[in-house]
Structure formats: C-alpha cells, structure tokens
N, C-alpha and C. Protein backbone atom coordinates (compact mmCIF):
# COMPACT_ATOMS: atom_id res chain seq x y z
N UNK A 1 12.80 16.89 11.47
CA UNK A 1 13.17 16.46 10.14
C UNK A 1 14.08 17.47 9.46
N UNK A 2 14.84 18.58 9.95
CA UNK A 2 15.41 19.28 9.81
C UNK A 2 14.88 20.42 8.95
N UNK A 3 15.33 20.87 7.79
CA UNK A 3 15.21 22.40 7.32
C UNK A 3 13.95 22.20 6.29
N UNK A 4 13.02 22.75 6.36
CA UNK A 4 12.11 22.81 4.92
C UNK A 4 12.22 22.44 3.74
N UNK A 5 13.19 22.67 3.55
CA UNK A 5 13.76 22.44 2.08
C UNK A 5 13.86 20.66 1.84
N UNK A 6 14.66 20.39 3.14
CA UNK A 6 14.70 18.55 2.78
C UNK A 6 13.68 17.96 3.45
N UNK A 7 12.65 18.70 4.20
CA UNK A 7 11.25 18.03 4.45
C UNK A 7 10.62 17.82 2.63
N UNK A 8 10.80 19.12 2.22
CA UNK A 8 9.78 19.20 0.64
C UNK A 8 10.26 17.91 -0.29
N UNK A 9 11.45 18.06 -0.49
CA UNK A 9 12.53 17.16 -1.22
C UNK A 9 11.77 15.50 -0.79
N UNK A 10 11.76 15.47 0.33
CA UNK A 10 11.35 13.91 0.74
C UNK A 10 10.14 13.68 0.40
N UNK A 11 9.14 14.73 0.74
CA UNK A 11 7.56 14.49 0.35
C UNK A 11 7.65 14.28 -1.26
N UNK A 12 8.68 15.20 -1.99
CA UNK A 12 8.61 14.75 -3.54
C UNK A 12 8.94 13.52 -3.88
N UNK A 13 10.01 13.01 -2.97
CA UNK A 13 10.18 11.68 -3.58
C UNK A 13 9.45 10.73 -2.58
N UNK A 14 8.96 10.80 -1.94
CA UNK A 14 7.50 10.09 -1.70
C UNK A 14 6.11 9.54 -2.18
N UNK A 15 6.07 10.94 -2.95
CA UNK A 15 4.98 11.47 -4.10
C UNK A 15 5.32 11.05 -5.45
N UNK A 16 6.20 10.44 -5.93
CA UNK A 16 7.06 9.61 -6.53
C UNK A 16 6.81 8.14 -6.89
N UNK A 17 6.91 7.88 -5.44
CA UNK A 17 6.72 6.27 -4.82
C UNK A 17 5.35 5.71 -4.85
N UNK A 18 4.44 7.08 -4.47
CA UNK A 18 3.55 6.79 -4.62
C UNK A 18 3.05 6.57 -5.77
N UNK A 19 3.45 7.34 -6.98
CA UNK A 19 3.00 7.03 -8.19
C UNK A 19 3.30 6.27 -8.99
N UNK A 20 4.75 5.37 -8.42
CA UNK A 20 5.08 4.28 -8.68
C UNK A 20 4.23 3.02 -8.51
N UNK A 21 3.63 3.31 -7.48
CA UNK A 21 2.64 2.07 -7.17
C UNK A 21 1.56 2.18 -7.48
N UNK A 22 0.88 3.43 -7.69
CA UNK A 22 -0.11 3.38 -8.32
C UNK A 22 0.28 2.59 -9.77
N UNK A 23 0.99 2.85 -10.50
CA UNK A 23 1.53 2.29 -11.64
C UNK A 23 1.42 0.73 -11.83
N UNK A 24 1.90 0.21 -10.89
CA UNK A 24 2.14 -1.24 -10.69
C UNK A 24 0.86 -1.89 -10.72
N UNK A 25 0.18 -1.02 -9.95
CA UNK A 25 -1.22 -1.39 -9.72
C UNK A 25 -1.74 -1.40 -11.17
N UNK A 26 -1.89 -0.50 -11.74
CA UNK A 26 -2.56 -0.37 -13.00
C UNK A 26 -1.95 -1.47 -13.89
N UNK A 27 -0.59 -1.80 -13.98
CA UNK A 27 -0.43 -2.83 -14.64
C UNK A 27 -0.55 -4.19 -14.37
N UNK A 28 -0.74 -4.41 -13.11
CA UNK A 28 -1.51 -5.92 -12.78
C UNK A 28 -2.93 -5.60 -13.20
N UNK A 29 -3.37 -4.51 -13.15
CA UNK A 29 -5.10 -4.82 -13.59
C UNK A 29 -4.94 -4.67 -15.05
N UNK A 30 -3.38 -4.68 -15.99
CA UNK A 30 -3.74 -4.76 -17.39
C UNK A 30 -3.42 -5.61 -17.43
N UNK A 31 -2.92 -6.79 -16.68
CA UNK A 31 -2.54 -8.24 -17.01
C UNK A 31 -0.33 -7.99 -17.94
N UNK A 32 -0.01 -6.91 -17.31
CA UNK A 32 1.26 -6.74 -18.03
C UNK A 32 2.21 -7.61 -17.64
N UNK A 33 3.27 -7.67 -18.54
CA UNK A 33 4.29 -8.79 -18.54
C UNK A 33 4.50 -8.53 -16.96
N UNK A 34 5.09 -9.72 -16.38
CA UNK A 34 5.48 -9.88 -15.25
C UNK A 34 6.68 -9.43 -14.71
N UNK A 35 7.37 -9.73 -15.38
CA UNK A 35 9.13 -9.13 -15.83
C UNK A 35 9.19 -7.50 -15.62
N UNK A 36 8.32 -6.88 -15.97
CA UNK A 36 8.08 -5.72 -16.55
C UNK A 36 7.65 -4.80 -15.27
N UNK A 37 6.63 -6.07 -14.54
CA UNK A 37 5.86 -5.41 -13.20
C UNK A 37 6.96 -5.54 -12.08
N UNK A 38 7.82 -6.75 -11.68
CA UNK A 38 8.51 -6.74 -11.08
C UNK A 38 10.04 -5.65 -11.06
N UNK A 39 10.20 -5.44 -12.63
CA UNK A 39 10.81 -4.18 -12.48
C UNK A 39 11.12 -3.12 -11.92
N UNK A 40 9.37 -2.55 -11.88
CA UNK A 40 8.81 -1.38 -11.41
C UNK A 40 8.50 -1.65 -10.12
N UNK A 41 8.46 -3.06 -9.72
CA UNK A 41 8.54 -3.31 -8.12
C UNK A 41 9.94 -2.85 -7.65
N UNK A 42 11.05 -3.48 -8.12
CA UNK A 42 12.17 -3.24 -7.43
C UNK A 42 12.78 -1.43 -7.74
N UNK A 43 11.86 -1.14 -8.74
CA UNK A 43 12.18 0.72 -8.96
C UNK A 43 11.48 1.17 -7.55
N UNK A 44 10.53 1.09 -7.25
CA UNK A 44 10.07 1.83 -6.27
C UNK A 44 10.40 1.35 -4.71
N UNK A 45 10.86 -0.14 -4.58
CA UNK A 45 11.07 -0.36 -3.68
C UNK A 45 12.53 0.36 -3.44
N UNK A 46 13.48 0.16 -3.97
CA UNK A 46 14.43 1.32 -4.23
C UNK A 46 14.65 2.65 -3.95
N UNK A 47 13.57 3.28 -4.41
CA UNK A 47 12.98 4.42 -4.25
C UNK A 47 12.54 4.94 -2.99
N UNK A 48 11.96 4.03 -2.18
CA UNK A 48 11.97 3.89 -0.84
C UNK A 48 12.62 3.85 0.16
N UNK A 49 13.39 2.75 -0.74
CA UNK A 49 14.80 2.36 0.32
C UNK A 49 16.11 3.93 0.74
N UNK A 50 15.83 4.82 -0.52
CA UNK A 50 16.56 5.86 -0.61
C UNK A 50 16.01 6.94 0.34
N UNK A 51 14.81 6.68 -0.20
CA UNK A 51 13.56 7.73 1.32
C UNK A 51 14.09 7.52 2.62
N UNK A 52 14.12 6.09 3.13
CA UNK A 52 14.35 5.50 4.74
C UNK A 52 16.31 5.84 4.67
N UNK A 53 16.95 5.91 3.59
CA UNK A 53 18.76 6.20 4.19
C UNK A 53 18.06 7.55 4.69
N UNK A 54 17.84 8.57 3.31
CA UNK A 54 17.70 9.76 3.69
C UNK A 54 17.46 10.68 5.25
N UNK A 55 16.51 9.61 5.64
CA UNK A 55 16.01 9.90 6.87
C UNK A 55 16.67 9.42 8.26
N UNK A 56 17.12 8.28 7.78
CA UNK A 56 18.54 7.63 8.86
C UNK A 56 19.71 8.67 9.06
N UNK A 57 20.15 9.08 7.53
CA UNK A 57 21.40 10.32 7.59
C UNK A 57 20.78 11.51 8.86
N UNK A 58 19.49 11.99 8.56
CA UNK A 58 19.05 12.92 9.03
C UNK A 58 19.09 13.08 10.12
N UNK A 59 18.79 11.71 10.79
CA UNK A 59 18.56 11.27 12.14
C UNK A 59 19.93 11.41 12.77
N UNK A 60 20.95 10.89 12.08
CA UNK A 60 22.58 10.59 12.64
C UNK A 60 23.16 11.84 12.75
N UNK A 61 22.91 12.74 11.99
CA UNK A 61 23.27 13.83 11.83
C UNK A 61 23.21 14.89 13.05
N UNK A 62 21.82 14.56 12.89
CA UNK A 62 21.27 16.25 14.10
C UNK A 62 20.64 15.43 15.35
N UNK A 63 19.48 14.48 15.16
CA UNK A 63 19.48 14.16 16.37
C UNK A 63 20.46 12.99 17.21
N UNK A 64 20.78 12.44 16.72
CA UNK A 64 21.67 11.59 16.99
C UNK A 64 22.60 12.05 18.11
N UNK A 65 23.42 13.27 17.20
CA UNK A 65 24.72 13.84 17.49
C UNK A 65 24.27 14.84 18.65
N UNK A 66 22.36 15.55 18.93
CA UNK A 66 22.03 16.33 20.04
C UNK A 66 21.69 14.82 21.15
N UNK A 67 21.45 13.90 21.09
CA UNK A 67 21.48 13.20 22.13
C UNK A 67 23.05 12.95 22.66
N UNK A 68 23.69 12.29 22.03
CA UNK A 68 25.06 12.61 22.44
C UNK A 68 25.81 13.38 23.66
N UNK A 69 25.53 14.73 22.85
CA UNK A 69 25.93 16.26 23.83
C UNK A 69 24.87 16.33 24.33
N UNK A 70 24.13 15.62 25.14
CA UNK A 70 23.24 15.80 25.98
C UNK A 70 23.58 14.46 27.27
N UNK A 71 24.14 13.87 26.76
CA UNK A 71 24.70 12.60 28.00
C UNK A 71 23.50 11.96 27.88
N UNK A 72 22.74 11.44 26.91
CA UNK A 72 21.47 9.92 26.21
C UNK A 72 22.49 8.84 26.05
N UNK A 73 22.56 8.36 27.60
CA UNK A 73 23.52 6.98 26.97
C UNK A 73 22.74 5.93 26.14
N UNK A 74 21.55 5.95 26.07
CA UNK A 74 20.83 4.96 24.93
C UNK A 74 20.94 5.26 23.67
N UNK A 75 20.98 6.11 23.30
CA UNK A 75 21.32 7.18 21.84
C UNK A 75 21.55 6.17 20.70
N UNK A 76 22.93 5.74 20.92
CA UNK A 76 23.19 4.55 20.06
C UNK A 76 22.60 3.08 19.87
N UNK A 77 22.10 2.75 20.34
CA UNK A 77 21.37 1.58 21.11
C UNK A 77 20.01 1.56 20.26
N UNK A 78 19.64 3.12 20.52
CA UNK A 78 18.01 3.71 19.97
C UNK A 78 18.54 3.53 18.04
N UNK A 79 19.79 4.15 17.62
CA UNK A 79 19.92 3.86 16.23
C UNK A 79 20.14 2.55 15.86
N UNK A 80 20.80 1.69 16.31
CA UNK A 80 20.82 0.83 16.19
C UNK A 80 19.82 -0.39 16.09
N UNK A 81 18.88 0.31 16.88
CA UNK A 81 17.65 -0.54 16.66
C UNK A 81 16.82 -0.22 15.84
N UNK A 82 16.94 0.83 15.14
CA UNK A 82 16.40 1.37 14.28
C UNK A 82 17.17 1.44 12.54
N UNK A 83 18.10 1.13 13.19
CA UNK A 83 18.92 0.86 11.51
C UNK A 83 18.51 -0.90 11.26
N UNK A 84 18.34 -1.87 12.69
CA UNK A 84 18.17 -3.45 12.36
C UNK A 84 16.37 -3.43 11.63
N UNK A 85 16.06 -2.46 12.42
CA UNK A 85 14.11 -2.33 11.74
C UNK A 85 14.65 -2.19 9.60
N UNK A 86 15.50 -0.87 9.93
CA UNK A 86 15.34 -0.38 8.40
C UNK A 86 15.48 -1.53 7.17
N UNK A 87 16.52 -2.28 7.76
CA UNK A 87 17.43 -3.43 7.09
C UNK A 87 16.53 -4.76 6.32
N UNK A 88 15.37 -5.08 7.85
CA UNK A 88 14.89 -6.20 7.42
C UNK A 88 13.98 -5.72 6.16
C-alpha cells in the first residue's frame, strides 16, 4: 500500500466513511427527511468511491508498473479486471 503516510491518510478517510454511516443510520432510526438521508448516502458513497480511485492509482503506480519490469504478461488483464469489479 505504499509509504505510511498514505496508508494513515486512507484509514482517515475510511474512518470518515465510517462515520458517515453511522450517521445515516442514526437518521433512519430518527425517521429524518428522506431527501436529507439519501444525501448523506450519496456523500459517503462518494467518499468511498474516492477511497477505491485512491487505491487503484496506488496499485497502477507501483505495483502495476513492478509487474511490468518483471515480464507479468497478465499484469494488465489483472487491472483490468479489477478496475470492471471497481466500476460496477
């Protein structure tokens, strides 16, 4: 996952997400506007969605580019199937 620093960074905005949903949660058990909940659905799903690039970049970056210079003719094949997972 590369350097410490953007392991910490990700767990924060993880820790984030998570408290996003705890949130959501609490406002379906207050009966809150719907409008309001779905909001905070598409905030955190978002939020997520930024988690999974983050980690795609990461991937393209260093391991990606060490399979490569290593002669992994599946390499691309392996992201690719893994960018069609991220998508759906």
């Amino acid at each position: 996952m590369g350097d410490n620093g953007g392991k910490k960074k990700l767990i924060q905005r993880l820790k984030r997400v998570e408290g996003q949903v705890r949130g959501i949660q609490r406002m379906i058990e207050h009966e809150q506007n719907c409008i309001e909940v779905l909001t905070q659905v598409a905030a955190a799903r978002a939020a997520l969605d930024r988690v999974g690039m983050i980690i795609f970049e990461e991937h393209s970056h260093t391991c990606l580019l060490r399979a490569i210079e290593e002669g992994q003719d599946d390499a691309i094949e392996e992201l690719m199937q893994a960018l069609k997972r991220f998508m759906q």
